[in-house]
Protein backbone atom coordinates (compact mmCIF):
# COMPACT_ATOMS: atom_id res chain seq x y z
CA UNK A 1 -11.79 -12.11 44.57
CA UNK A 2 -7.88 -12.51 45.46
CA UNK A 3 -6.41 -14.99 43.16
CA UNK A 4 -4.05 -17.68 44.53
CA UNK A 5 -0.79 -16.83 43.35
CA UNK A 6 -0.47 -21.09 43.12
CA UNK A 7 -0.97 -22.88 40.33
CA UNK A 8 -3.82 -25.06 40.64
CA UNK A 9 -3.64 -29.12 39.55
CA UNK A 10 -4.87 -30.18 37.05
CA UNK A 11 -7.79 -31.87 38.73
CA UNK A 12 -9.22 -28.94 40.04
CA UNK A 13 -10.55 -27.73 36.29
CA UNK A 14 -12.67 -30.68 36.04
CA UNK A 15 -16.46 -30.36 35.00
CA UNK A 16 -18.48 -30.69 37.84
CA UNK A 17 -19.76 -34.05 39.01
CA UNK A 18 -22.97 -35.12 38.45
CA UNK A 19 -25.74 -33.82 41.05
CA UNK A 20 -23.60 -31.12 41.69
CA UNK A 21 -25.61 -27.88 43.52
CA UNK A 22 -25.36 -24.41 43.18
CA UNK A 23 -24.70 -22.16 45.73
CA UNK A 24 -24.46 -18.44 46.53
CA UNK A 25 -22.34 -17.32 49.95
CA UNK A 26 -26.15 -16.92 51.64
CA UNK A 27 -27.02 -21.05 51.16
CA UNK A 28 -23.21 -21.78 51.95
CA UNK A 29 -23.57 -20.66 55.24
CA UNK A 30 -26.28 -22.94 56.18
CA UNK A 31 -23.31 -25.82 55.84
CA UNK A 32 -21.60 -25.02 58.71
CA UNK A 33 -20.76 -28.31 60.01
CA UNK A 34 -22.87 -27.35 63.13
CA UNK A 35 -25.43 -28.80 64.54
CA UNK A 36 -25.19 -31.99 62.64
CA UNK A 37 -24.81 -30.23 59.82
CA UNK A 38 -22.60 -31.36 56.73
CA UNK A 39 -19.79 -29.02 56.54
CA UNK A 40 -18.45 -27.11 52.86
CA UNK A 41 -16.31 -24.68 51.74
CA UNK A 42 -15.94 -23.11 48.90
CA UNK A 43 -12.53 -22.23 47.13
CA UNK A 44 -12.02 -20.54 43.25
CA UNK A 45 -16.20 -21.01 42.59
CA UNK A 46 -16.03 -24.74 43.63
CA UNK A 47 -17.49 -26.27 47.19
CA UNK A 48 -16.04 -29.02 48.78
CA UNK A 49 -17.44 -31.03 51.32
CA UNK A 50 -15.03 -31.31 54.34
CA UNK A 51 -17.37 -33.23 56.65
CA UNK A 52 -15.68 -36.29 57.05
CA UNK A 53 -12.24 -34.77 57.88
CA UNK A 54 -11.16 -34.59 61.38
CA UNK A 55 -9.49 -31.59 60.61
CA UNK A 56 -12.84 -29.71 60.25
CA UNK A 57 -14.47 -30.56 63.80
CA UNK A 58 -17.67 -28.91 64.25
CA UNK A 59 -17.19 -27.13 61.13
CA UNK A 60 -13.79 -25.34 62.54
CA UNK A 61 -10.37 -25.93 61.07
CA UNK A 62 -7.35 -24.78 63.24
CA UNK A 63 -8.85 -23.03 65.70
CA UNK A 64 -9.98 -20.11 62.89
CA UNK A 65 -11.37 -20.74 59.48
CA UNK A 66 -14.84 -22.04 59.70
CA UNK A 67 -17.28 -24.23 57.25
CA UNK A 68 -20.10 -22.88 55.52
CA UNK A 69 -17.75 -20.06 53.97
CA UNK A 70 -15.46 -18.90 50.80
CA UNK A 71 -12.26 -19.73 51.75
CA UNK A 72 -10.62 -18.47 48.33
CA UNK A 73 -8.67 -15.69 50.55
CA UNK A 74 -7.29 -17.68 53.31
CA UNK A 75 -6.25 -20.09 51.27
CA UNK A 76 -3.97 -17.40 49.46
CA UNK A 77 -2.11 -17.12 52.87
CA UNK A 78 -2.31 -20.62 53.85
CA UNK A 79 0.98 -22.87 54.65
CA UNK A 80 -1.06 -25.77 51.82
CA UNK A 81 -1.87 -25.38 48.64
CA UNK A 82 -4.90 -25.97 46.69
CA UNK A 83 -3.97 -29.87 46.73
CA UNK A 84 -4.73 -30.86 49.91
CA UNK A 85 -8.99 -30.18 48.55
CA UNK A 86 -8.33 -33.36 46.16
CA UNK A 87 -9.27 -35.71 49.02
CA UNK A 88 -12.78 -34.48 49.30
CA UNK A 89 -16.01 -34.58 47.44
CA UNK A 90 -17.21 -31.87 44.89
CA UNK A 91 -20.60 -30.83 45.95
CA UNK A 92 -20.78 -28.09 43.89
CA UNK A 93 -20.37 -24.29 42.27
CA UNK A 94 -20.55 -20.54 43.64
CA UNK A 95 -22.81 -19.16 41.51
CA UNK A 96 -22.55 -15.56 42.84
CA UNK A 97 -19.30 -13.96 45.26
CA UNK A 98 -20.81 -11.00 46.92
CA UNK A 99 -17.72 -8.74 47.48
CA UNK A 100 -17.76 -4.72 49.08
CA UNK A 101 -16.72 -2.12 46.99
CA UNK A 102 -13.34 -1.25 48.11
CA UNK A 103 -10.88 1.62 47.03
CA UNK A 104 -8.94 0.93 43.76
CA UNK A 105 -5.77 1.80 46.16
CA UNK A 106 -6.73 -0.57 48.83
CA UNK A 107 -7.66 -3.63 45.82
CA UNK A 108 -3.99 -2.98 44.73
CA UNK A 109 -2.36 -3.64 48.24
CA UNK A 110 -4.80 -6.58 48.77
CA UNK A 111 -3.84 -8.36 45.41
CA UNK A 112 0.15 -8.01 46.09
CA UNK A 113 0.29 -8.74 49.60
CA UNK A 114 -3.37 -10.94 50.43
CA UNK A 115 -1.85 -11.48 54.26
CA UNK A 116 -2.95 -8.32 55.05
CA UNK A 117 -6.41 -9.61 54.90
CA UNK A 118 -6.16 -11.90 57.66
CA UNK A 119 -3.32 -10.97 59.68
CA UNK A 120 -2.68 -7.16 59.65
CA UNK A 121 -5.53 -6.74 62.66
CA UNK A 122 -3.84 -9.64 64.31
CA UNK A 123 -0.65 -8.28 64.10
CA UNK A 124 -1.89 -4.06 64.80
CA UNK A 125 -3.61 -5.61 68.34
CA UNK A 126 -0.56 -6.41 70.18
CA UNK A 127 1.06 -2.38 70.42
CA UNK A 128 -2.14 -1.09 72.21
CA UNK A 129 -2.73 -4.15 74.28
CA UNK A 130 1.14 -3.90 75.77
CA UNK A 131 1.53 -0.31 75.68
CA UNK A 132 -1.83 0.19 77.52
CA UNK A 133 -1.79 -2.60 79.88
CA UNK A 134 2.13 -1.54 80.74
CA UNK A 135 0.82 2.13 81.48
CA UNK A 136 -1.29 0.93 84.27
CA UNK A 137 1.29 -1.22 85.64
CA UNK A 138 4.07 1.52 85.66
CA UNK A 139 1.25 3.74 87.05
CA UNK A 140 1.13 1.78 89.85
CA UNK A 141 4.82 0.69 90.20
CA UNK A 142 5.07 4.60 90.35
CA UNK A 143 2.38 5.00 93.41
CA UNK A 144 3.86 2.29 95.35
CA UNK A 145 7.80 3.41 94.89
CA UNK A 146 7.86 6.83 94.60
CA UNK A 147 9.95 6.37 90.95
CA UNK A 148 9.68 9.25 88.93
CA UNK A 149 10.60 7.16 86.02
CA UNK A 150 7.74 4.98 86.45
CA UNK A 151 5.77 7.73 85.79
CA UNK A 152 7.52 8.72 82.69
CA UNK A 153 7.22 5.19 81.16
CA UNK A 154 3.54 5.09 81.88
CA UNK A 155 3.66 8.51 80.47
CA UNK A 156 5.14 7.19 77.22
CA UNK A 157 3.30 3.99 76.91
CA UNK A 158 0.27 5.86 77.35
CA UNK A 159 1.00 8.15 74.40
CA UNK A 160 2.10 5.11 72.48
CA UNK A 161 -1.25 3.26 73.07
CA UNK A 162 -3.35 6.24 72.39
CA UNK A 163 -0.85 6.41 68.61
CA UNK A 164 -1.61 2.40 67.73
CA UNK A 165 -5.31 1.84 69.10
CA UNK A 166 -7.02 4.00 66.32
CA UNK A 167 -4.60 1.51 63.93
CA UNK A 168 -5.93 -1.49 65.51
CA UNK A 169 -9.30 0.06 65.56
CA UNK A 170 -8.59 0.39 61.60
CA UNK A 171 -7.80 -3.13 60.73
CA UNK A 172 -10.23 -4.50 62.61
CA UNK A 173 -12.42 -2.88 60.78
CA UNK A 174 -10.92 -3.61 57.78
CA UNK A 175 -11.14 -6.88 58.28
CA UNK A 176 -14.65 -6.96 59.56
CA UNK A 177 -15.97 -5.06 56.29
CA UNK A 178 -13.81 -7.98 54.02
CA UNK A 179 -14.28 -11.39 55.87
CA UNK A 180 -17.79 -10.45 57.24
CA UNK A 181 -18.98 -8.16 54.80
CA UNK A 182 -19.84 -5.65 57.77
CA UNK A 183 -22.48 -8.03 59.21
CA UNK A 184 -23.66 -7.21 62.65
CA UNK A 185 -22.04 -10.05 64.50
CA UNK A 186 -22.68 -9.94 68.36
CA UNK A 187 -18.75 -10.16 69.69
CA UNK A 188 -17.63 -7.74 66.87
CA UNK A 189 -20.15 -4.93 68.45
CA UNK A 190 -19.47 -4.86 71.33
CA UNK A 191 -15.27 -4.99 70.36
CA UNK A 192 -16.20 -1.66 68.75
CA UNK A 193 -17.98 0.40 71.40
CA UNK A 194 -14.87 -1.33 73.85
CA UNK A 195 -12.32 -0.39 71.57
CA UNK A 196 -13.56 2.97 71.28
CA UNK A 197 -14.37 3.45 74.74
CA UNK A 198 -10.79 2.74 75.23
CA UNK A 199 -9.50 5.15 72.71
CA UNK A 200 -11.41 8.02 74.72
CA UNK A 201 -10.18 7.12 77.90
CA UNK A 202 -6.53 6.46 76.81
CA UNK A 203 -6.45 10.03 74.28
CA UNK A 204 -8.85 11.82 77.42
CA UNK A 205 -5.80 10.73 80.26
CA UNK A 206 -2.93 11.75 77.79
CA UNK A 207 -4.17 14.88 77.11
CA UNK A 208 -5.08 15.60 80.55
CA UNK A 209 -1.64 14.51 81.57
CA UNK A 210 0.39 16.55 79.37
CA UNK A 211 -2.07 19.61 80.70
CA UNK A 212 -0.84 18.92 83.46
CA UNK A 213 2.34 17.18 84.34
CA UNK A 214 1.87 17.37 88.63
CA UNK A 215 -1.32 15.57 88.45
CA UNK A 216 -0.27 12.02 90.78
CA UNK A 217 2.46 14.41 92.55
CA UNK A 218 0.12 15.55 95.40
CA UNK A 219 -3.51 13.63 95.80
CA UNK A 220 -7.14 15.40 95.35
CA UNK A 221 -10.05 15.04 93.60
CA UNK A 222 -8.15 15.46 89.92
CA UNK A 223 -5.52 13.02 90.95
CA UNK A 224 -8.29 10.33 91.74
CA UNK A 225 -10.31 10.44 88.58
CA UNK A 226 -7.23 10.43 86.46
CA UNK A 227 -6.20 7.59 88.27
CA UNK A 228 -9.43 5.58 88.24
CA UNK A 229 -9.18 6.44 84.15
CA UNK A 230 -5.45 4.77 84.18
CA UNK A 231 -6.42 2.15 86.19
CA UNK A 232 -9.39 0.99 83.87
CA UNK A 233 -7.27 0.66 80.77
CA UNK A 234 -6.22 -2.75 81.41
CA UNK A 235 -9.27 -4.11 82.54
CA UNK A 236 -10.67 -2.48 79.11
CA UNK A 237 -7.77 -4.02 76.92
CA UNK A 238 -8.63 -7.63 79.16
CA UNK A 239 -12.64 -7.22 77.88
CA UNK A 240 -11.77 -6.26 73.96
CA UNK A 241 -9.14 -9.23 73.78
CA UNK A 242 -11.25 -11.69 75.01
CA UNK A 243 -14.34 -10.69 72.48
CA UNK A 244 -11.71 -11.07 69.84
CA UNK A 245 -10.59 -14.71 71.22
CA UNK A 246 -14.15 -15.22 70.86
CA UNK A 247 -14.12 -14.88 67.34
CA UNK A 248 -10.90 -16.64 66.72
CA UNK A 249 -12.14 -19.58 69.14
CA UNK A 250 -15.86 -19.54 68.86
CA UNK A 251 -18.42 -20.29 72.36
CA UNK A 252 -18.89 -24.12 70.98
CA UNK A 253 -15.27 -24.71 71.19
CA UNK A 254 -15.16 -23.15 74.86
């Protein structure tokens, strides 16, 4: 578990109330603040009910961290300390933290900078989504005006979206192995057979390009399919965003 490089109050080291439960991650999750349910979180071992804060709507708090979960890491990166929990009732302890094995190297980078958890797929997404998206467009700026320089930018933001999607496919999986503990979740799926649908494409119409550099300069058959590749890449990058903005913004909240 990452420790909170804050100092936490007093309060906090308290015995725990009377009645107080025990919990493992598994019966956490059933406190989701869904469905009517109470909502809890769980921070250093302790849960806190959050159900009566409006903060914590349906069990979501700012669009992205949800109830029924250990929050220990996110609160690491949050803007708040530890403090703002002392408003809320002590329902409890984590009796047992469930966390994958990871690489002594990758523990080491975690501990000293704990954003990486939650923001370095965040933050890896935006290069292929700009440099693929802006390969189509430059594609086509190229068909309608004649430009050769067109072409050479989509050339180059191809190659630069085929260099940063296997990164963002990285991350993401990353942080799907250390926030989900790898669990089959339905939007995260199908991210990964779009994202790597996308990486074949986008490597597949580089390479073909490079092979040969004459390709949109006079139409046939060839010039057609590598179009129709070029042409899907933003419609691609469209799909995989959107399955992530379902994670960060969940259906209930649609």
């Amino acid at each position: 578990m990452l420790e909170d490089r804050r100092t936490c109050p007093a309060w906090f080291s308290a015995p725990e109330p009377p009645g107080s439960k025990e919990f493992d991650l598994k019966s956490l999750e059933e406190f989701s603040g869904q469905d009517g349910k109470p909502a809890y979180i769980a921070y250093q071992g302790k849960v806190f009910d959050v159900s009566g804060s409006g903060l914590w709507e349906n069990g979501l708090h700012m669009a992205n961290h949800r109830a029924g979960r250990d929050l220990t890491e996110a609160m690491a990166a949050a803007p708040h300390g530890p403090e703002v929990l002392e408003s809320f009732p002590r329902v409890g302890a984590i009796t047992k933290k469930y966390s994958p094995p990871l690489p002594r190297f990758l523990t080491r980078i975690l501990d000293r900078f704990p954003r990486i958890k939650l923001h370095s797929h965040h933050m890896m997404v935006h290069f292929p989504i700009v440099f693929l998206i802006s390969a189509t467009a430059f594609t086509i700026f190229y068909l309608v005006t004649g430009v050769n320089s067109f072409e050479a930018a989509a050339l180059i933001c191809l190659g630069s979206g085929v260099f940063f999607t296997p990164l963002a496919i990285a991350t993401g999986l990353l942080s799907w192995w250390l926030n989900f503990q790898s669990k089959p979740l339905k939007y995260v799926t199908l991210k990964i057979r779009f994202s790597f649908i996308l990486l074949g494409i986008s490597g597949g119409a580089f390479a073909w390009r490079i092979a040969n550099p004459e390709i949109l300069t006079s139409f046939g058959a060839a010039s057609t399919v590598y179009l129709a590749l070029i042409l899907s890449l933003a419609p691609l990058v469209v799909t995989i965003g959107w399955l992530g903005a379902k994670l960060t913004f969940p259906p209930e909240r649609d």
